[in-house]
N, C-alpha and C. Protein backbone atom coordinates (compact mmCIF):
# COMPACT_ATOMS: atom_id res chain seq x y z
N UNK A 1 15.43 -6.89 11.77
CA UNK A 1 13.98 -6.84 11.85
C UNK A 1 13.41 -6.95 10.43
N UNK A 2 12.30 -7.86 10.54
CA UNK A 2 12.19 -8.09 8.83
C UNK A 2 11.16 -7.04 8.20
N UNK A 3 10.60 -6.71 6.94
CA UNK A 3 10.00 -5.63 6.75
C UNK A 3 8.91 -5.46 6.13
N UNK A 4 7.98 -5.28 6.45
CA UNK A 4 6.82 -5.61 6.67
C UNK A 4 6.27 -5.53 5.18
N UNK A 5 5.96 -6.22 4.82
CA UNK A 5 4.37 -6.17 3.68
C UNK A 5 3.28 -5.71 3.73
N UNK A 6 2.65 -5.29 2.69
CA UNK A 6 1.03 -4.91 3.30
C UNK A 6 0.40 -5.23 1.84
N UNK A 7 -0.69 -5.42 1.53
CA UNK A 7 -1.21 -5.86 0.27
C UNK A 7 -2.76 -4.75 0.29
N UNK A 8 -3.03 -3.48 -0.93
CA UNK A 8 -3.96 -3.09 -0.87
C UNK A 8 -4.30 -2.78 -2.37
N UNK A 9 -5.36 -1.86 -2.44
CA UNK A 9 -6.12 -1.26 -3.70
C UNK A 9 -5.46 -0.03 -4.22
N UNK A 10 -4.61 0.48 -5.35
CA UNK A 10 -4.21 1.12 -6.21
C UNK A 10 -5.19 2.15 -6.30
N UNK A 11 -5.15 3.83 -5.52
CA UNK A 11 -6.46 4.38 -5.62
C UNK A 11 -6.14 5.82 -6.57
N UNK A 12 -4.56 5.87 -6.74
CA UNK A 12 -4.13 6.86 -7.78
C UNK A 12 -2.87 6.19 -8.15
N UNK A 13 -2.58 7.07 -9.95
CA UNK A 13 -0.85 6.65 -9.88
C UNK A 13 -0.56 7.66 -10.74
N UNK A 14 -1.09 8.81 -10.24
CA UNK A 14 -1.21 10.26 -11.49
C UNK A 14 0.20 11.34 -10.80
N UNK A 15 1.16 10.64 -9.49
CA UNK A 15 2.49 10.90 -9.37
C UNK A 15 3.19 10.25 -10.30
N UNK A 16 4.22 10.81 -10.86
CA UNK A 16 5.63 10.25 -11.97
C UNK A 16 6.05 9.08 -10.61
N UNK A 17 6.50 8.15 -10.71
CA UNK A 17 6.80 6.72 -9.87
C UNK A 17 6.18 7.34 -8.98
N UNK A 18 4.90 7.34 -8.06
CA UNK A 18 4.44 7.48 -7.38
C UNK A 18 3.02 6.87 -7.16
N UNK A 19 2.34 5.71 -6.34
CA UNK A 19 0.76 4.94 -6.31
C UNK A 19 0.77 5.46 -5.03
N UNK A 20 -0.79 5.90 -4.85
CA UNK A 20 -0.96 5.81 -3.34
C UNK A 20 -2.23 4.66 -3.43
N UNK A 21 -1.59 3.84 -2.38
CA UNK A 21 -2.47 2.32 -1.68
C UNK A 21 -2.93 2.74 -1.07
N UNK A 22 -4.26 2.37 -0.97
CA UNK A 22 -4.98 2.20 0.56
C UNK A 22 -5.16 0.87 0.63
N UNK A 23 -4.66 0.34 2.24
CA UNK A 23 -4.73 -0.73 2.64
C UNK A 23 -5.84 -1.10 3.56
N UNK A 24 -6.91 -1.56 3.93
CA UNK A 24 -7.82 -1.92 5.01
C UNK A 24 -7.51 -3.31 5.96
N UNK A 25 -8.03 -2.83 7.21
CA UNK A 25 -7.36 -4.07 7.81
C UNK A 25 -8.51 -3.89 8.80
N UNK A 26 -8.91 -5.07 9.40
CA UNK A 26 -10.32 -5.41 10.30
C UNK A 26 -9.91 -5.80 11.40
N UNK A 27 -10.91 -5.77 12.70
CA UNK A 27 -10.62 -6.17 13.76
C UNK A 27 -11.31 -6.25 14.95
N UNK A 28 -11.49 -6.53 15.66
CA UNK A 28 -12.84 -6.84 16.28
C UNK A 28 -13.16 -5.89 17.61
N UNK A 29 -13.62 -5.00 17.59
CA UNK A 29 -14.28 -4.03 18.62
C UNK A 29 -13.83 -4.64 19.63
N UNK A 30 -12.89 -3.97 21.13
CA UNK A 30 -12.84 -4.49 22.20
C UNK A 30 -14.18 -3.95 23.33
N UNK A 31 -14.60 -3.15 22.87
CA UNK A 31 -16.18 -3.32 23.42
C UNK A 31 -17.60 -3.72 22.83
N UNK A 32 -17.60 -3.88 21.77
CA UNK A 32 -19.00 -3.40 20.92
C UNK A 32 -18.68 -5.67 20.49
N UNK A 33 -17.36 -5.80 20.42
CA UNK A 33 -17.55 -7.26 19.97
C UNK A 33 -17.86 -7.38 18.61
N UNK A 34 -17.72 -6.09 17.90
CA UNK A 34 -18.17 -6.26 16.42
C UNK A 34 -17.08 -6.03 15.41
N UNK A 35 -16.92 -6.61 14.14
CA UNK A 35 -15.62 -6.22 13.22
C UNK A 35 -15.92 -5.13 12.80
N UNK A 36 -14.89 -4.14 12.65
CA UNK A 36 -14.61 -2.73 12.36
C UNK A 36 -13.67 -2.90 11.29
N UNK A 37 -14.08 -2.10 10.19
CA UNK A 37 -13.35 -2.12 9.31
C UNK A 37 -12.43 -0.45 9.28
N UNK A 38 -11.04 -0.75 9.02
CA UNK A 38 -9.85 0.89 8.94
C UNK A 38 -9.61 0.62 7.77
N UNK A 39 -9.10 2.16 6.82
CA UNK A 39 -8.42 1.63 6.16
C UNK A 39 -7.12 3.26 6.31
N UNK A 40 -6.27 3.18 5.38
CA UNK A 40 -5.11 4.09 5.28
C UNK A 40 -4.49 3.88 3.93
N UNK A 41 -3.86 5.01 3.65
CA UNK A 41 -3.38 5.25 2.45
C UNK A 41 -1.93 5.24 3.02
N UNK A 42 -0.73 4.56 1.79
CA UNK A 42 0.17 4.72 1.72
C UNK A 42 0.88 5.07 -0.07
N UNK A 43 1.92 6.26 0.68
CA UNK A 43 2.72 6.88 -0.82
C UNK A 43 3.62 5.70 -0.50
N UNK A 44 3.47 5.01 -2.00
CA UNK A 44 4.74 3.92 -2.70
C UNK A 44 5.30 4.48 -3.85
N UNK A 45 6.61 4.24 -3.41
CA UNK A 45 7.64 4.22 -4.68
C UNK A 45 7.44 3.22 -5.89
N UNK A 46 6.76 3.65 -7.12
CA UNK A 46 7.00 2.69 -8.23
C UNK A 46 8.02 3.54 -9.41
N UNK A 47 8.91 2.65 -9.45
CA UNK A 47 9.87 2.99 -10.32
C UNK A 47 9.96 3.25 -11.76
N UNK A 48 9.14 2.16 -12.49
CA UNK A 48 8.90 1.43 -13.49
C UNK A 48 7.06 2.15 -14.22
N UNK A 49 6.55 2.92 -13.22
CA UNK A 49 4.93 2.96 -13.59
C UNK A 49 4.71 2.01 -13.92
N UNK A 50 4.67 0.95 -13.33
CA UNK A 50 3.66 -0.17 -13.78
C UNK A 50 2.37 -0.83 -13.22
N UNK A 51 1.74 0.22 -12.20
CA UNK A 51 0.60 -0.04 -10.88
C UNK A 51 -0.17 1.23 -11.35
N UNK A 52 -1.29 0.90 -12.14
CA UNK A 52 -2.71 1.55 -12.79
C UNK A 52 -3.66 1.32 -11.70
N UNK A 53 -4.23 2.67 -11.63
CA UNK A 53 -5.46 2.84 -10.52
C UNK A 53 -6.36 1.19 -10.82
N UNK A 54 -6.82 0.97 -9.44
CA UNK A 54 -7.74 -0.35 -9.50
C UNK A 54 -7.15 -1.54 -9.55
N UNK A 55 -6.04 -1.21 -9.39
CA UNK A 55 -4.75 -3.34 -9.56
C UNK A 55 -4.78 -3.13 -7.51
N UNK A 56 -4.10 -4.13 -7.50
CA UNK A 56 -3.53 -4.86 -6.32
C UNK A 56 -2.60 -4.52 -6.17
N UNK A 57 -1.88 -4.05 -5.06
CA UNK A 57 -0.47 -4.42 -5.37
C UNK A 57 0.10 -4.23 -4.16
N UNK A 58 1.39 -4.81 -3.60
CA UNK A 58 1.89 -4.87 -2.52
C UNK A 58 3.08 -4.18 -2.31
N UNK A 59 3.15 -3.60 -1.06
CA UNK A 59 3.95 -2.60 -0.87
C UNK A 59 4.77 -3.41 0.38
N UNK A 60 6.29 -2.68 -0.09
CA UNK A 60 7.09 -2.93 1.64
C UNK A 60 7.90 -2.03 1.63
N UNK A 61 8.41 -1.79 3.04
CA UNK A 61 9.13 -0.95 3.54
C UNK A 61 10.34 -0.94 2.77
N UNK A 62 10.96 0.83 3.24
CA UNK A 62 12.07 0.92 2.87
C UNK A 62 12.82 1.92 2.89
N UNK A 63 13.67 2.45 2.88
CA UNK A 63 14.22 3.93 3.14
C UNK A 63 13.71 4.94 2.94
N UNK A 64 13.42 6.26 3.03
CA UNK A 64 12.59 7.09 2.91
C UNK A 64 13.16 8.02 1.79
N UNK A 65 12.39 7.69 0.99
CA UNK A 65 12.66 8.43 -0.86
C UNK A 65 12.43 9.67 -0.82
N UNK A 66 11.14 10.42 -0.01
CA UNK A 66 10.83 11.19 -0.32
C UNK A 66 10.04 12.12 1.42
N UNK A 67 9.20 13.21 1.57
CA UNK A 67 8.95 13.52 2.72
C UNK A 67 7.56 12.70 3.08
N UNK A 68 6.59 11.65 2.19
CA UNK A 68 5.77 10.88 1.96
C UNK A 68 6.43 9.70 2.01
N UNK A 69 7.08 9.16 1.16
CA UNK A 69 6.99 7.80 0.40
C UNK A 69 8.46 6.93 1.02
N UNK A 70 7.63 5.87 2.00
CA UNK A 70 8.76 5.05 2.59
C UNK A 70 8.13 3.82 2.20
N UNK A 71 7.31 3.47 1.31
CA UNK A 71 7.04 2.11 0.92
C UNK A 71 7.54 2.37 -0.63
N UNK A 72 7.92 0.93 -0.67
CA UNK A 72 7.73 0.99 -2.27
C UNK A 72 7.10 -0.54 -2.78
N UNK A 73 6.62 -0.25 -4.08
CA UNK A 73 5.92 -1.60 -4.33
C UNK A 73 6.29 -3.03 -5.07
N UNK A 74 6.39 -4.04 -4.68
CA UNK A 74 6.80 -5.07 -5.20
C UNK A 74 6.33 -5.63 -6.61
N UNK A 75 7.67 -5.81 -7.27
CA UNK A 75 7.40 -6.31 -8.80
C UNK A 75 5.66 -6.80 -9.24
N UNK A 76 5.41 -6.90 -10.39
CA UNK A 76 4.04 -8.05 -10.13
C UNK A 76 4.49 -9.00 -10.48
N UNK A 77 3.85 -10.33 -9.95
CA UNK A 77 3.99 -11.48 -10.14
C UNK A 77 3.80 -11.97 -11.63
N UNK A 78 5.02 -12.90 -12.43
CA UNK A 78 4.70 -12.96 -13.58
C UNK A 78 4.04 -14.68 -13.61
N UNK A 79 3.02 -14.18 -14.59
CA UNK A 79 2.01 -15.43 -14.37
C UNK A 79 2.70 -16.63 -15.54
């Protein structure tokens, strides 16, 4: 089973390897017919501290590090 990605907003990283993401994801009211916006926080594993409050950054699954943190976050892309 492959493992999922999610791409959100960096809203702390004031854990030692630790960002919590919040990710939002939209979808369209099955009664109201209108887009609803969710969002959720996820504890990611960063190893390296290299994900400062306010970046991007993408998280995927993965063994469970901690009693929180089963994502961890993918390298950044080098430009």
């Amino acid at each position: 089973m492959p493992k999922r990605i999610l791409e959100g907003l960096v809203v702390s990283d004031k854990g030692d390897k630790t960002v919590i993401v919040k990710v939002e994801r939209t979808f369209l009211h099955p009664v109201m017919k209108k887009t609803v916006r969710r969002s959720k926080k996820y504890h990611a594993h960063d190893e390296s501290n290299t994900y400062k409050e306010g970046e991007v950054a993408r998280i995927v699954e993965c063994a469970p590090k901690s009693k929180l943190k089963t994502w961890e976050v993918l390298p950044k892309a080098s430009a």
